[in-house]
Protein backbone atom coordinates (compact mmCIF):
# COMPACT_ATOMS: atom_id res chain seq x y z
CA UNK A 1 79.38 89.20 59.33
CA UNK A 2 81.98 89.12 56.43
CA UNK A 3 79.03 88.51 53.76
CA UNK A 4 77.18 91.89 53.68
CA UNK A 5 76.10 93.52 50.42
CA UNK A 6 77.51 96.91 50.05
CA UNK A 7 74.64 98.87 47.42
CA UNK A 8 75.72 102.38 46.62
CA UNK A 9 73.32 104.89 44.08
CA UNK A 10 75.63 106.97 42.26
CA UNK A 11 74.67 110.58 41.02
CA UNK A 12 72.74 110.35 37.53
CA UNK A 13 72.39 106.65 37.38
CA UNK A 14 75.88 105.89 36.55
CA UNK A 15 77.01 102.27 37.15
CA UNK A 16 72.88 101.64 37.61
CA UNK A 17 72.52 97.90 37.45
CA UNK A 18 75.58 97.18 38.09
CA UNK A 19 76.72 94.16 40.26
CA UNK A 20 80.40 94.04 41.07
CA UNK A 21 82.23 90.82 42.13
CA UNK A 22 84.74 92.29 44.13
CA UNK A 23 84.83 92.23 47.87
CA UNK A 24 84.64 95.83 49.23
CA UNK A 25 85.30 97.12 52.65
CA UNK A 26 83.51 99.69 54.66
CA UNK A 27 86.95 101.30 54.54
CA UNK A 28 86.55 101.87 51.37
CA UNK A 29 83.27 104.34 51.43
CA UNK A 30 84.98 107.57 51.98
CA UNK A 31 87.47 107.21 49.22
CA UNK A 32 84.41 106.52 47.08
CA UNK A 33 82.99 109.62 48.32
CA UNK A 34 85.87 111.79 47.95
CA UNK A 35 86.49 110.38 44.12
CA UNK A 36 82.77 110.76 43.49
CA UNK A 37 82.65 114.12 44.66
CA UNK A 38 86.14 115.06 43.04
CA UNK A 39 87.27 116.27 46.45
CA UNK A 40 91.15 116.09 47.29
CA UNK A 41 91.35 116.38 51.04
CA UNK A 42 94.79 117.27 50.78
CA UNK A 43 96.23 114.45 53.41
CA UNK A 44 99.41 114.17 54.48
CA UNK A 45 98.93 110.61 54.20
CA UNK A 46 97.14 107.68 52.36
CA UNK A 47 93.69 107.12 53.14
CA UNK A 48 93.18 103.46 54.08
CA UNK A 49 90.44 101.89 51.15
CA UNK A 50 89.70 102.22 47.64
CA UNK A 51 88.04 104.08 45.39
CA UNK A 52 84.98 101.16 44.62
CA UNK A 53 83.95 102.71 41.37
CA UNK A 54 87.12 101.30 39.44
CA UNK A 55 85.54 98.02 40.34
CA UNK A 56 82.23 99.24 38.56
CA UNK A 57 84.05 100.02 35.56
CA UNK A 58 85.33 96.31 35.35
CA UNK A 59 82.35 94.37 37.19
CA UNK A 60 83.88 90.94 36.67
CA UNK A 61 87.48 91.45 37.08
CA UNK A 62 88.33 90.32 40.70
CA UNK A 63 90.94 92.34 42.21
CA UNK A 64 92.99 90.88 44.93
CA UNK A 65 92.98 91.74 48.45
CA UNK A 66 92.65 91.09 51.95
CA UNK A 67 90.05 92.63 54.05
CA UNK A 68 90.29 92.83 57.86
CA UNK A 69 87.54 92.93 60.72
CA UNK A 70 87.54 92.95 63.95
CA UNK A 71 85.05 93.17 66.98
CA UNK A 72 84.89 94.15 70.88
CA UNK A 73 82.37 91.50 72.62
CA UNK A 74 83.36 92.39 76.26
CA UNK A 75 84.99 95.60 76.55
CA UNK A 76 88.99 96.56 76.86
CA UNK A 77 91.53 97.98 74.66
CA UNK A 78 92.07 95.20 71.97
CA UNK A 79 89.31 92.89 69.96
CA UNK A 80 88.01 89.79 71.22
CA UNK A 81 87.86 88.66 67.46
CA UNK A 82 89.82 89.60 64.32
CA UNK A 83 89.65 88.33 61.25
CA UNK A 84 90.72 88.24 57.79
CA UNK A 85 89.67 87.48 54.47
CA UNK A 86 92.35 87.08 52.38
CA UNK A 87 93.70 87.43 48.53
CA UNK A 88 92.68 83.81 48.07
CA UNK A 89 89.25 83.67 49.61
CA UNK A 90 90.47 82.32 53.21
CA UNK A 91 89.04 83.49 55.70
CA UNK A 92 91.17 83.03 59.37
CA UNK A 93 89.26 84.40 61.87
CA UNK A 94 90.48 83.77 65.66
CA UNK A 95 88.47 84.57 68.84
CA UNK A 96 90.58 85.15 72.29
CA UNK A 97 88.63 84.76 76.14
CA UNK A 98 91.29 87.31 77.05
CA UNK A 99 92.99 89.40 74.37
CA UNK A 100 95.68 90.30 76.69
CA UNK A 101 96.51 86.79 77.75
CA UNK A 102 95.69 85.46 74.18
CA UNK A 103 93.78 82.76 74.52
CA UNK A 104 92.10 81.57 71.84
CA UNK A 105 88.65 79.66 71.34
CA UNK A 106 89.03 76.94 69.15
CA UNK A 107 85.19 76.15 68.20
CA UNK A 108 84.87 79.98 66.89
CA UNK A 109 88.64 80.07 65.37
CA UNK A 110 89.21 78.92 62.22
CA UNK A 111 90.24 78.56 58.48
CA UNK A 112 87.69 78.32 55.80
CA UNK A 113 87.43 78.65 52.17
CA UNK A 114 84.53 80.55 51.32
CA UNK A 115 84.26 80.15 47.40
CA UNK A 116 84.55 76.83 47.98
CA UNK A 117 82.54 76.63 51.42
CA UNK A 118 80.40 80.06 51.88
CA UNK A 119 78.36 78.34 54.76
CA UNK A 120 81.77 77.91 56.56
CA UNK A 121 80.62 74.26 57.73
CA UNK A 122 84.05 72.63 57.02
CA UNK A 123 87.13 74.13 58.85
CA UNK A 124 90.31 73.42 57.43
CA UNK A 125 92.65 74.43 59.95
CA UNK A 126 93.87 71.14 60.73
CA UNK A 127 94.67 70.22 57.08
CA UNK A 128 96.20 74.22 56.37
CA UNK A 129 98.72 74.98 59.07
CA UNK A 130 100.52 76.96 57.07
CA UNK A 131 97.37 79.13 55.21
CA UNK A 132 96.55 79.90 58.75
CA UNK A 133 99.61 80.51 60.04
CA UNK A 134 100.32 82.95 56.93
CA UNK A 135 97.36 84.67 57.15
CA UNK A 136 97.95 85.07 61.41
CA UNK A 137 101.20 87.36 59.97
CA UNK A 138 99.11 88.88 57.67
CA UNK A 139 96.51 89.71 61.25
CA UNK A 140 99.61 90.59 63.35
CA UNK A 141 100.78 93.20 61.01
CA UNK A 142 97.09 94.98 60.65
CA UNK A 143 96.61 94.73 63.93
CA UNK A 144 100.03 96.51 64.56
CA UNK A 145 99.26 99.43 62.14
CA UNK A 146 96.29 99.76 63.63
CA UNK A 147 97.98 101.88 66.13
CA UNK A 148 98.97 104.82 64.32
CA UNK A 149 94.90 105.12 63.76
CA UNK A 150 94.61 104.93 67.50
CA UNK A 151 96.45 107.86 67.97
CA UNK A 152 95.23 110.00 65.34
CA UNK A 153 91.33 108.71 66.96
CA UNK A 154 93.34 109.85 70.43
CA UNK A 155 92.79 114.06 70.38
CA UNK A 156 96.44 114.45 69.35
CA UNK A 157 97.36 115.33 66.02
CA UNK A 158 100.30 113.14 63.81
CA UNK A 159 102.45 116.43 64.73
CA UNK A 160 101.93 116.59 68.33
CA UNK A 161 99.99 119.54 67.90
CA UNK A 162 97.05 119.77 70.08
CA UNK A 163 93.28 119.97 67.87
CA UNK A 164 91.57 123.16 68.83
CA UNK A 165 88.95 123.28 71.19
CA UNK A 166 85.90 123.55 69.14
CA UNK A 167 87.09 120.90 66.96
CA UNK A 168 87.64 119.10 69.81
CA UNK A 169 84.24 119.46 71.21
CA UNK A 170 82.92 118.62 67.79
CA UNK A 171 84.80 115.62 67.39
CA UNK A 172 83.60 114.81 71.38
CA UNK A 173 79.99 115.18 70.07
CA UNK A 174 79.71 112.96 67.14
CA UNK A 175 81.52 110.13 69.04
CA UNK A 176 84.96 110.19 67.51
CA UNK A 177 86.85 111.32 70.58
């Protein structure tokens, strides 16, 4: 789920042909839209992602980074997996029954390599205690920050101010509220 092809068509060809080594997140679309389309939104904070077409520019320079996922099997108010891949090309990923009571799986937890082992067949995290306990911190902080996106996904503004109505209803409609 961590190994999907991201293929963007720029305006006039540009960057046609070209296959970038970099791992990208789909966090990273709407700055690539926003740079693409020279818009400044004007935020009052940092957009989470990066503009991809740097990466374009420099196809085989690999920049590093750690890339997050996570996903809701049953439903509730925190993932039932999360997972990261991280600036060395680990990937910890660590499923819970009960992401409340935080108990893990151990067949579908684990610590892999994936330069070195992209079918994820041998898990190292037996032999790496301390890769995957690093990259657990590294989980534990996203998933903390991931709470002032919450809020903002919430109806409430940063401010406290309420979002207008129509906005509102908008929002409602397209499934963001």
């Amino acid at each position: 789920q961590l190994h999907v092809p991201l293929i963007i068509r720029y305006p006039q060809g540009r960057f046609a042909g070209k296959r970038v080594k970099n791992r990208v997140n789909l966090i990273d679309i709407f700055p690539t839209i926003l740079a693409t389309a020279e818009i400044n939104p004007g935020l009052s904070y940092t957009l989470p992602g990066v503009d991809i077409s740097a990466f374009a520019n420099e196809p085989d320079k690999i920049m590093p980074r750690c890339l997050f996922s996570e996903t809701w099997l049953r439903s509730g108010f925190r993932p039932n997996m999360i997972a990261i891949l991280d600036e060395d090309g680990y990937k910890r990923a660590i499923m819970m029954i009960d992401p409340q009571k935080k108990e893990i799986i151990p067949e579908i937890s684990g610590l892999w390599h994936l330069d070195n082992d992209p079918g994820e067949e041998r898990n190292l995290i037996d032999e790496l205690p301390v890769r995957a306990a690093y990259d657990e911190q590294l989980l534990g902080h996203w998933m903390a920050t991931q709470s002032q996106y919450k809020v903002m996904g919430s109806g409430e503004s940063s401010s406290g101010e309420e979002i207008p109505e129509n906005l509102r209803e908008d929002l409602e409609a397209m499934g963001y509220l």
